[in-house]
C-alpha atoms as a PDB file:
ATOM      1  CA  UNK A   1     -33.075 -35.348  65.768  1.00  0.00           C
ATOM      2  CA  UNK A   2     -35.740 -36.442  63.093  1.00  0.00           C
ATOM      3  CA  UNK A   3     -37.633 -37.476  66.208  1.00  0.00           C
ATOM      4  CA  UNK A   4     -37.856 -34.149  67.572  1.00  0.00           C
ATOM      5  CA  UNK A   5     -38.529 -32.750  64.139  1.00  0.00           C
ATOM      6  CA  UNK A   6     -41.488 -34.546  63.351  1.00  0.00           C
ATOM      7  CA  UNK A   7     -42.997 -33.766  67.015  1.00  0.00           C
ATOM      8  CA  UNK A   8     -42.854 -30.169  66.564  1.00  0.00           C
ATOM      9  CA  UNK A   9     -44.446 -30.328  63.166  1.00  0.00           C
ATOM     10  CA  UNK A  10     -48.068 -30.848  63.960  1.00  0.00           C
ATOM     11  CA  UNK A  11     -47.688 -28.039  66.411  1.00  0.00           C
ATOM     12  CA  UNK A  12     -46.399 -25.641  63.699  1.00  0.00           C
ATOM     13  CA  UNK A  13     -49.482 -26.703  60.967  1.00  0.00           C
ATOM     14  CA  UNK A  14     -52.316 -26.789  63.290  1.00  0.00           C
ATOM     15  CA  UNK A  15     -51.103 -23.053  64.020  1.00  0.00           C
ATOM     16  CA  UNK A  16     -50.642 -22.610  60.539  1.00  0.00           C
ATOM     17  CA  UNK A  17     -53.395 -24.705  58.717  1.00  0.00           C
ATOM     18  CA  UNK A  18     -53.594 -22.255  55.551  1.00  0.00           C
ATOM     19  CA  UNK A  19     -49.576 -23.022  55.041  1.00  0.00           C
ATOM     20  CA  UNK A  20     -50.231 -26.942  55.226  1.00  0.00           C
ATOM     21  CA  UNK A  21     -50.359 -27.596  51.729  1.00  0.00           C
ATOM     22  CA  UNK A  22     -47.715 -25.553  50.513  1.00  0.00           C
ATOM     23  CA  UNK A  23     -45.129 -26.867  52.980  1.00  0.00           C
ATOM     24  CA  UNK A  24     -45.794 -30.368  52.035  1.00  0.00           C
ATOM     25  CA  UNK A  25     -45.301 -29.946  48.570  1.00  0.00           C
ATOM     26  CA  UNK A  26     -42.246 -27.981  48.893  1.00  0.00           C
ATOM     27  CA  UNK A  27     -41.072 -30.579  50.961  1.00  0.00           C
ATOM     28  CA  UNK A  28     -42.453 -33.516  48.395  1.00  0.00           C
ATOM     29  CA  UNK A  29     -39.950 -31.482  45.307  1.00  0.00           C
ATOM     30  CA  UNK A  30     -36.783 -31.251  47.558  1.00  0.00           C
ATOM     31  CA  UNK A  31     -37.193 -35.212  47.729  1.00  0.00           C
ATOM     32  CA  UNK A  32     -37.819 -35.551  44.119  1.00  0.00           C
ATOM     33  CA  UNK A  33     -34.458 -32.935  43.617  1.00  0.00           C
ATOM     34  CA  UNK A  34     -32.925 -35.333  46.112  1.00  0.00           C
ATOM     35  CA  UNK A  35     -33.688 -38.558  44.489  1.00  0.00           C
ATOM     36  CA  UNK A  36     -32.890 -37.050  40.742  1.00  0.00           C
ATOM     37  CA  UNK A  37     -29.354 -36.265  41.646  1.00  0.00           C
ATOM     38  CA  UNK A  38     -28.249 -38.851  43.769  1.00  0.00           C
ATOM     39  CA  UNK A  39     -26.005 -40.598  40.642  1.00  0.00           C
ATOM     40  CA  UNK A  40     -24.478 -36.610  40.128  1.00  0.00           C
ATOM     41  CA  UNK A  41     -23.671 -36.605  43.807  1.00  0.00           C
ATOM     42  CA  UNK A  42     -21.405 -39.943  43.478  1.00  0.00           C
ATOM     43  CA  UNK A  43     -18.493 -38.626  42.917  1.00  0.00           C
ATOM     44  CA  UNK A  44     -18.967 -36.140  45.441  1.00  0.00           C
ATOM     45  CA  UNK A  45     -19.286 -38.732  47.735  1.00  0.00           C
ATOM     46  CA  UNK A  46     -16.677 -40.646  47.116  1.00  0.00           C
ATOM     47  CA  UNK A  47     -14.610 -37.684  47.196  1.00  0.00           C
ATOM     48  CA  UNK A  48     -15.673 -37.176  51.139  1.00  0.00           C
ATOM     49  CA  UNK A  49     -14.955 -41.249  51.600  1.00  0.00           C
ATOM     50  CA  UNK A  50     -11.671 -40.514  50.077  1.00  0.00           C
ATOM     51  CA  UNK A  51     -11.101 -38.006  52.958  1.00  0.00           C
ATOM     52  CA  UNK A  52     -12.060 -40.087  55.493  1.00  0.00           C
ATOM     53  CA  UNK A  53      -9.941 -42.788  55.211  1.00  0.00           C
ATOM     54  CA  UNK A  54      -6.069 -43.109  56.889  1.00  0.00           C
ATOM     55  CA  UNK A  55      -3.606 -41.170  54.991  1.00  0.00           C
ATOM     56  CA  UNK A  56       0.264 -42.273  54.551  1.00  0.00           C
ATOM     57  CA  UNK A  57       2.600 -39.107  54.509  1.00  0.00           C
ATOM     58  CA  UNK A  58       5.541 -38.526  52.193  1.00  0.00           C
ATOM     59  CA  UNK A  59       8.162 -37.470  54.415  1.00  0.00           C
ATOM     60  CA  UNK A  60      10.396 -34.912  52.310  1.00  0.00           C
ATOM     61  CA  UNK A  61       7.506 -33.045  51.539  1.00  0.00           C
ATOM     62  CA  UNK A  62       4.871 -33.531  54.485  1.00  0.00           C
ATOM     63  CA  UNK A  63       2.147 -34.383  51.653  1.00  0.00           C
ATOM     64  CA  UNK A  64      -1.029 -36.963  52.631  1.00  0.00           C
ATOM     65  CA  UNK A  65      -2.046 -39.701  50.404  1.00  0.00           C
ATOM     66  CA  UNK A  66      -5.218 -41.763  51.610  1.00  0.00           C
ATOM     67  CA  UNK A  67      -4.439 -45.415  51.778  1.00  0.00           C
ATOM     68  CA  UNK A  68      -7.294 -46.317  49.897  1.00  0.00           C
ATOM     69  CA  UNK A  69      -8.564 -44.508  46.563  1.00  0.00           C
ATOM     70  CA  UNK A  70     -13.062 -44.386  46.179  1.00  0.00           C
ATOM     71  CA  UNK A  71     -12.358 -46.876  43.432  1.00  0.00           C
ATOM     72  CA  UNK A  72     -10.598 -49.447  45.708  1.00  0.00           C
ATOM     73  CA  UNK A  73      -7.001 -48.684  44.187  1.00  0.00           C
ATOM     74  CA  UNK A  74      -4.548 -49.110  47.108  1.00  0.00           C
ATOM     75  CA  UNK A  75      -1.501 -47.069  48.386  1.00  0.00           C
ATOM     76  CA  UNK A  76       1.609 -49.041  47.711  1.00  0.00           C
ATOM     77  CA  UNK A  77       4.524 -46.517  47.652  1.00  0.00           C
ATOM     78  CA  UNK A  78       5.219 -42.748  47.964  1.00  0.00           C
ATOM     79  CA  UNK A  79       8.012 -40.656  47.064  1.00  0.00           C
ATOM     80  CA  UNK A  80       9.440 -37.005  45.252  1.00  0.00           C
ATOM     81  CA  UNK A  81      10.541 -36.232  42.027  1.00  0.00           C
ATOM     82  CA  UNK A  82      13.780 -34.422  42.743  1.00  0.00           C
ATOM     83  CA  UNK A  83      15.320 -32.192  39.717  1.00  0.00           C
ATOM     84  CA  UNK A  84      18.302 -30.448  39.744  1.00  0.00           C
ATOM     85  CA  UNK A  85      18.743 -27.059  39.067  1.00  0.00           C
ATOM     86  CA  UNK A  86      21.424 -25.007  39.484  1.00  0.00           C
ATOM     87  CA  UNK A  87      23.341 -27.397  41.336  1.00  0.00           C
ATOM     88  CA  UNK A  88      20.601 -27.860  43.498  1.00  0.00           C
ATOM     89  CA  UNK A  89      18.344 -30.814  44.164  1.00  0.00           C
ATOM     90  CA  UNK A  90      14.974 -29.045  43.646  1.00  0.00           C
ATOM     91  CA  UNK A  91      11.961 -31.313  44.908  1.00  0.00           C
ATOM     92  CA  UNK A  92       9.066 -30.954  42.366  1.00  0.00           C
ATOM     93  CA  UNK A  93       6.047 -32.972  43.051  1.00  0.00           C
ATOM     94  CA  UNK A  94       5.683 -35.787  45.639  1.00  0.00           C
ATOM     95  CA  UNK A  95       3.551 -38.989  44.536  1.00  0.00           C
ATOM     96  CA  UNK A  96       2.058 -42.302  45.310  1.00  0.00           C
ATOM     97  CA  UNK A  97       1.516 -45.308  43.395  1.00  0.00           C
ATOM     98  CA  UNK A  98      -1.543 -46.815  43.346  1.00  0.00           C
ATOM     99  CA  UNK A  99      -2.490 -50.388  42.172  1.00  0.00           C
ATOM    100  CA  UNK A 100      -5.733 -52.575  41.888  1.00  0.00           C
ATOM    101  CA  UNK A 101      -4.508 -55.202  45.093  1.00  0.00           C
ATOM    102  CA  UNK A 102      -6.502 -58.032  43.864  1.00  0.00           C
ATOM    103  CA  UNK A 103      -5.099 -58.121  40.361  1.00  0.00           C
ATOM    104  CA  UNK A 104      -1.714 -57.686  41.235  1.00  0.00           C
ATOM    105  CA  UNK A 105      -1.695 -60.214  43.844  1.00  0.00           C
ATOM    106  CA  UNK A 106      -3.088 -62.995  41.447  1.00  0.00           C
ATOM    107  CA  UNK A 107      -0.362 -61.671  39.091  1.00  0.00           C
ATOM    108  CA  UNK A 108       2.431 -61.951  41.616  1.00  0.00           C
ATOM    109  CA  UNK A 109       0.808 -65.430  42.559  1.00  0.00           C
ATOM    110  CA  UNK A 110       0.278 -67.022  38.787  1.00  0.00           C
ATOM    111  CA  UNK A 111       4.261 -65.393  38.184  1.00  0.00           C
ATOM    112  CA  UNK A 112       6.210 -65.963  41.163  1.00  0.00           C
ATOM    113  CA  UNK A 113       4.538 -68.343  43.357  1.00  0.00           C
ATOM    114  CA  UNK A 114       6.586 -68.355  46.287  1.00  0.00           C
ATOM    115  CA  UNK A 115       7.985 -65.413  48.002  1.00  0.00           C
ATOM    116  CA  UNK A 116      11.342 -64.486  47.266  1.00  0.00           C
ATOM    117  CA  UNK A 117      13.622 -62.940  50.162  1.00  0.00           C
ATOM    118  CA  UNK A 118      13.454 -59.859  48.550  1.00  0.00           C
ATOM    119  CA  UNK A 119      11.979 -58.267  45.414  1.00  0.00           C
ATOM    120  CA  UNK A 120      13.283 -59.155  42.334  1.00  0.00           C
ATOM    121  CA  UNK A 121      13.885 -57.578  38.687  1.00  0.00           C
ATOM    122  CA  UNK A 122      11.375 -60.038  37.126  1.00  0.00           C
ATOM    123  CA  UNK A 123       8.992 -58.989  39.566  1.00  0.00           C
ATOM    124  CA  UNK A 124       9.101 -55.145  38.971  1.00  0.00           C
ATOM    125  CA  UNK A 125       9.011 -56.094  35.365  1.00  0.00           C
ATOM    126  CA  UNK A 126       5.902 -57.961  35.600  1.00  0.00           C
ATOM    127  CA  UNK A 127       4.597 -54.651  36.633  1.00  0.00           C
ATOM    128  CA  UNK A 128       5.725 -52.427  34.099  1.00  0.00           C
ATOM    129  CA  UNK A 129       4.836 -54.940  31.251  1.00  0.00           C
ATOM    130  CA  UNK A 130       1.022 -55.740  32.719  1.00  0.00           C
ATOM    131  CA  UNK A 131      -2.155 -53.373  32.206  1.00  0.00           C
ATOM    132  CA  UNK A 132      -3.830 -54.113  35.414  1.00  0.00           C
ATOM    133  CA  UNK A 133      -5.532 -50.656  36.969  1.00  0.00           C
ATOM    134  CA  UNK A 134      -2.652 -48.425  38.418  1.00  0.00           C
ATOM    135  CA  UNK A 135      -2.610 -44.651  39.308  1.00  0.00           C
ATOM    136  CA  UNK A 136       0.016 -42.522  40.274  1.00  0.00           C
ATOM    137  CA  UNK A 137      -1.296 -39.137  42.072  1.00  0.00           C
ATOM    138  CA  UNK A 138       1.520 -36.371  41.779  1.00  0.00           C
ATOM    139  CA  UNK A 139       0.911 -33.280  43.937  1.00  0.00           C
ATOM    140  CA  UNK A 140       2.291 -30.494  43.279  1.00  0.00           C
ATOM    141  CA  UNK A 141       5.567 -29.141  45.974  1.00  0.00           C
ATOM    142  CA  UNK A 142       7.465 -26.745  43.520  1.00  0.00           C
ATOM    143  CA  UNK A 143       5.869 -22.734  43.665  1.00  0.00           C
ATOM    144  CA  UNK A 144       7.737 -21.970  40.519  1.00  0.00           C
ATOM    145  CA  UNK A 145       6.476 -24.885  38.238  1.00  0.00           C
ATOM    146  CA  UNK A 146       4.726 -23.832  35.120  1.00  0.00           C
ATOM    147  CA  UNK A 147       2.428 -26.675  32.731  1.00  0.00           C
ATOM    148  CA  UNK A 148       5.538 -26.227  30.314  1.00  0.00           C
ATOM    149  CA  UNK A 149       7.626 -27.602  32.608  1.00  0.00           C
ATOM    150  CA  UNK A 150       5.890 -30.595  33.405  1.00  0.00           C
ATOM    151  CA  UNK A 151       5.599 -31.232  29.634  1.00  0.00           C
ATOM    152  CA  UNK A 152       9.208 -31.108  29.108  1.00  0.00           C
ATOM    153  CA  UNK A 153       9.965 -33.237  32.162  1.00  0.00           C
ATOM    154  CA  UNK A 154       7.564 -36.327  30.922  1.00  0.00           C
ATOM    155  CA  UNK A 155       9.246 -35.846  27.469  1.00  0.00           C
ATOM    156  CA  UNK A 156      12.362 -36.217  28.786  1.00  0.00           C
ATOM    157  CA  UNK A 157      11.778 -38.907  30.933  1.00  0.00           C
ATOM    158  CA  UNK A 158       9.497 -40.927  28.660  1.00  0.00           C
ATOM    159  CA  UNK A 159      11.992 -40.211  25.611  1.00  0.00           C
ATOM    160  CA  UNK A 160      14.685 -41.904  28.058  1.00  0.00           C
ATOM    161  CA  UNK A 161      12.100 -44.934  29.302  1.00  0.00           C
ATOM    162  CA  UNK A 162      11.237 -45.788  25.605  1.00  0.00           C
ATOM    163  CA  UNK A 163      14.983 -45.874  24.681  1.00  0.00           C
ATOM    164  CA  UNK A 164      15.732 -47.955  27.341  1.00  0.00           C
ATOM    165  CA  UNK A 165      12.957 -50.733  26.912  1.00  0.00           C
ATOM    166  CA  UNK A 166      12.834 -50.508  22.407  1.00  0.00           C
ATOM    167  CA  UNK A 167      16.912 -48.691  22.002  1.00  0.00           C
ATOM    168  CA  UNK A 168      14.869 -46.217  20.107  1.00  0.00           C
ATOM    169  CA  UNK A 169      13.275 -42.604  20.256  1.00  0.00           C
ATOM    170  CA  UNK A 170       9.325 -41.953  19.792  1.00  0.00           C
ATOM    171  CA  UNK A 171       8.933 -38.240  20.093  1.00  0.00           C
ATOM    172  CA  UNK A 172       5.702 -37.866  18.772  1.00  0.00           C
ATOM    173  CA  UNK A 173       4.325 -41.184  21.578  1.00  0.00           C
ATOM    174  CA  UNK A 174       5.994 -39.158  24.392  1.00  0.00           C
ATOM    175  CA  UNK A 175       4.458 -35.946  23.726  1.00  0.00           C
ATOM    176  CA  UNK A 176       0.848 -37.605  24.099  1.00  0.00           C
ATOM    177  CA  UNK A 177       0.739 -37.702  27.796  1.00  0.00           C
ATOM    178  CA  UNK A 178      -0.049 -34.224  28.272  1.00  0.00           C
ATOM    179  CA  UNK A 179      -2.188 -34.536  25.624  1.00  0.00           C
ATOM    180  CA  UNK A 180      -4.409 -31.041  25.398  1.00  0.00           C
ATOM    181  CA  UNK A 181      -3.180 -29.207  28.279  1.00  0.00           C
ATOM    182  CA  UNK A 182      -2.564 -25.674  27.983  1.00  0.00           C
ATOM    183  CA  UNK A 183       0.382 -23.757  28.830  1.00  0.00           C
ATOM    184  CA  UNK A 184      -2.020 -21.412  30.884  1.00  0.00           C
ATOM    185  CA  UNK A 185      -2.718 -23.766  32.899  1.00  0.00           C
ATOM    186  CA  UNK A 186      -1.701 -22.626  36.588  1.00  0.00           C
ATOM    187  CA  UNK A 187       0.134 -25.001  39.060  1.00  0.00           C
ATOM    188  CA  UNK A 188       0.769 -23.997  43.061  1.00  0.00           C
ATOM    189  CA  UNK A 189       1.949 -26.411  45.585  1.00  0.00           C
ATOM    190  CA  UNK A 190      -1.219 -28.636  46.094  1.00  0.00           C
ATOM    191  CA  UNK A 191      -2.601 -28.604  42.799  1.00  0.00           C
ATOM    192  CA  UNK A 192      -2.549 -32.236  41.586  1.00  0.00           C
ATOM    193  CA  UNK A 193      -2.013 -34.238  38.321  1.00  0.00           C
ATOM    194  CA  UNK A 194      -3.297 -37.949  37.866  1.00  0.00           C
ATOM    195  CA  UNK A 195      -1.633 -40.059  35.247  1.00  0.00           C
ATOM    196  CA  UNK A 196      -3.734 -43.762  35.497  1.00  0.00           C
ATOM    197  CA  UNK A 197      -2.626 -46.676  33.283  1.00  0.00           C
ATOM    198  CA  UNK A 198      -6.456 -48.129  32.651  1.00  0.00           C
ATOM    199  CA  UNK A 199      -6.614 -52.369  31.565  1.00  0.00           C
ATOM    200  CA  UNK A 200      -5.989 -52.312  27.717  1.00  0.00           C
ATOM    201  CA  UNK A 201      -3.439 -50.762  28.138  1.00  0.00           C
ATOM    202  CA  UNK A 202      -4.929 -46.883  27.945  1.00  0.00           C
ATOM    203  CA  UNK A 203      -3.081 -44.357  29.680  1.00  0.00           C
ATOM    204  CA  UNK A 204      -5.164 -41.204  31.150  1.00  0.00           C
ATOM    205  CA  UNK A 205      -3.807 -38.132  32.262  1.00  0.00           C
ATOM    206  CA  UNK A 206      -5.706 -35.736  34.791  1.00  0.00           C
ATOM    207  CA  UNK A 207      -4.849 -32.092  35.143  1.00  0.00           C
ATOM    208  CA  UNK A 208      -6.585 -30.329  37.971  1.00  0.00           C
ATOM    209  CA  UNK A 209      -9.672 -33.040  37.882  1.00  0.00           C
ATOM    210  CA  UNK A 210      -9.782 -32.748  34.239  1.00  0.00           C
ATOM    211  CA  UNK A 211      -8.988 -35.368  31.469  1.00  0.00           C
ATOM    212  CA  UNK A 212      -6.399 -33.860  29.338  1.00  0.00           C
ATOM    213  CA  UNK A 213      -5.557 -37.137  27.557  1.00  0.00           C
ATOM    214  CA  UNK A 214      -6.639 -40.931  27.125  1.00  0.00           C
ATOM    215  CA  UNK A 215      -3.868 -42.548  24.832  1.00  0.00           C
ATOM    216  CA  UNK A 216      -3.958 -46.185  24.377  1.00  0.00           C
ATOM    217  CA  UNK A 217      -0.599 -47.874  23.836  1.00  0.00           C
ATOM    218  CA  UNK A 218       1.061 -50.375  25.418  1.00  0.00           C
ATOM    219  CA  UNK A 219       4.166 -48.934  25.074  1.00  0.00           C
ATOM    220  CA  UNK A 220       3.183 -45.813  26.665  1.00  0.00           C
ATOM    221  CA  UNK A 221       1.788 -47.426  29.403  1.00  0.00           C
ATOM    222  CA  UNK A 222       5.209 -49.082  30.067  1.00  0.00           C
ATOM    223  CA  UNK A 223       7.231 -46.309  29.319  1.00  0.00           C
ATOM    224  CA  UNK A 224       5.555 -44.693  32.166  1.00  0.00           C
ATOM    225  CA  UNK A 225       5.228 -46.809  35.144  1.00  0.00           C
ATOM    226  CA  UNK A 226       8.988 -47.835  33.993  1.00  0.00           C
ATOM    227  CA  UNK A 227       9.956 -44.088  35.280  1.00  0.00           C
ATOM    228  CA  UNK A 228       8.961 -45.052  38.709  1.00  0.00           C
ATOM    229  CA  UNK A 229       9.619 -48.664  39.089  1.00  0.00           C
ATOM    230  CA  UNK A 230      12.394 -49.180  36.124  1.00  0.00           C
ATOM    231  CA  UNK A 231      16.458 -49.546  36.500  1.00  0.00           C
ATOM    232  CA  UNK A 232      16.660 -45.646  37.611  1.00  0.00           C
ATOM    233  CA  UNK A 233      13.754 -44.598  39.162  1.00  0.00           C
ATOM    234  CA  UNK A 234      12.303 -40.886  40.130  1.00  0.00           C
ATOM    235  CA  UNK A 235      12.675 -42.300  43.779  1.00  0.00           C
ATOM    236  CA  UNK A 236      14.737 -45.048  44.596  1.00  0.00           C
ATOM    237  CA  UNK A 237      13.408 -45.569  48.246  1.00  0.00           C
ATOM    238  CA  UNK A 238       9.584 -45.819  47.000  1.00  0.00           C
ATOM    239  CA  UNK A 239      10.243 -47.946  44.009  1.00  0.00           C
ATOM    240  CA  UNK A 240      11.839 -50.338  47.135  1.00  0.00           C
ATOM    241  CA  UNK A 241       8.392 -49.858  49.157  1.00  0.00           C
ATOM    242  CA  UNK A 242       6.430 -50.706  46.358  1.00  0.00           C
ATOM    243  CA  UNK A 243       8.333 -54.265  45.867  1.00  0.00           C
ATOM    244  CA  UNK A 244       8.058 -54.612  49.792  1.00  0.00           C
ATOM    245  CA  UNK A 245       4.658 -54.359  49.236  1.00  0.00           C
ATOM    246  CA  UNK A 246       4.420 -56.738  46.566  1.00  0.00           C
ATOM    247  CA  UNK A 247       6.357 -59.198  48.914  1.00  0.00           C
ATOM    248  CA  UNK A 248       3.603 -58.953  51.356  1.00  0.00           C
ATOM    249  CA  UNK A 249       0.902 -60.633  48.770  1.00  0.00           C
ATOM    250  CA  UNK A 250       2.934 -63.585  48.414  1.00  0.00           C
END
């Protein structure tokens, strides 16, 4: 196509030789527009990569998750957060775990060494306790779920994780993960809430593409991932894909 373009062009100016100058620099500041956004665009871009790539689909709910993440993160397990209400097992969000593969592989391999025949408590526990990059991406399945919701669900959850791995309460720690986030905020089926445990052990929460919270604490951190890879996890069947994965690096 830019071969055809640039053959019609001297056609066009030598009809046109008044217009020559104009066009040229026109053309000359949409490059320089070009070139001065290209870091902006980025993100953008990555976005459409992010698209591109295979997707892995959560069965219950018939939500996507692309295999790979723009910032190399890999899929390892996907599942739904079930709650019961009324009687009823209610699904609320579906997720998937995401993990840096290279670190947790030379974890698993400096750890455990050779593969066991299946995964093992210390294994899952290496997990929980390490600060190597992990995401999990939680979409949104519920119609009637309001930001208040969510915030009493990771209080609750957390405030049972942090008894379980201390045998005490730390109200004012759990509360942190939703950080800023306002009540008003609207949630539909699709919208989507990122909660990444960053190295130094600095969990970030992500509302809608915004950051509503950066908290570093290890505890936190552990707390967290310990909801969907602890004794009683959200989802018992991913928690068992994600240590199937981890099998597979050994």
């Amino acid at each position: 196509m830019k071969g055809k373009a640039n053959d019609t062009e001297p056609n066009v100016t030598e009809n046109q030789p008044e217009k020559e100058k104009p066009e040229v620099e026109g053309e000359n500041k949409s490059v320089q527009k070009e070139e001065g956004t290209i870091e902006k665009e980025e993100p953008s871009k990555q976005a459409l990569k992010e698209e591109e790539v295979p997707v892995e689909v959560e069965p219950k709910t018939g939500v996507s998750f692309p295999v790979v993440l723009g910032d190399g993160k890999q899929l390892k397990a996907v599942g739904v957060r079930k709650k019961s209400m009324l009687g009823l097992g209610i699904k609320i969000y579906s997720f998937g775990i995401y993990a840096d593969n290279e670190k947790l592989k030379d974890l698993l391999k400096t750890k455990i060494g050779k593969a066991p025949s299946k995964p093992t408590k210390e294994m899952y526990q290496m997990v929980i306790d390490s600060d190597f990059g992990m995401m999990v991406r939680l979409v949104i399945v519920f119609s009637s779920l309001t930001m208040s919701m969510v915030k009493k669900n990771f209080n609750e959850g957390l405030g049972a994780s942090i008894k379980k791995l201390t045998g005490g309460k730390n109200d004012e720690l759990t509360k942190k993960i939703m950080g800023e986030a306002s009540d008003d905020i609207k949630l539909s089926p699709g919208s989507v809430i990122e909660i990444s445990r960053l190295p130094g052990y600095t969990l970030q929460t992500k509302v809608k593409d915004e950051i509503v919270s950066t908290v570093e604490s290890e505890l936190l951190c552990r707390a967290y991932i310990y909801l969907y890879l602890g004794e009683d996890p959200f989802d018992k069947e991913a928690k068992e894909s994600f240590g199937t994965s981890m099998l597979s690096l050994l």
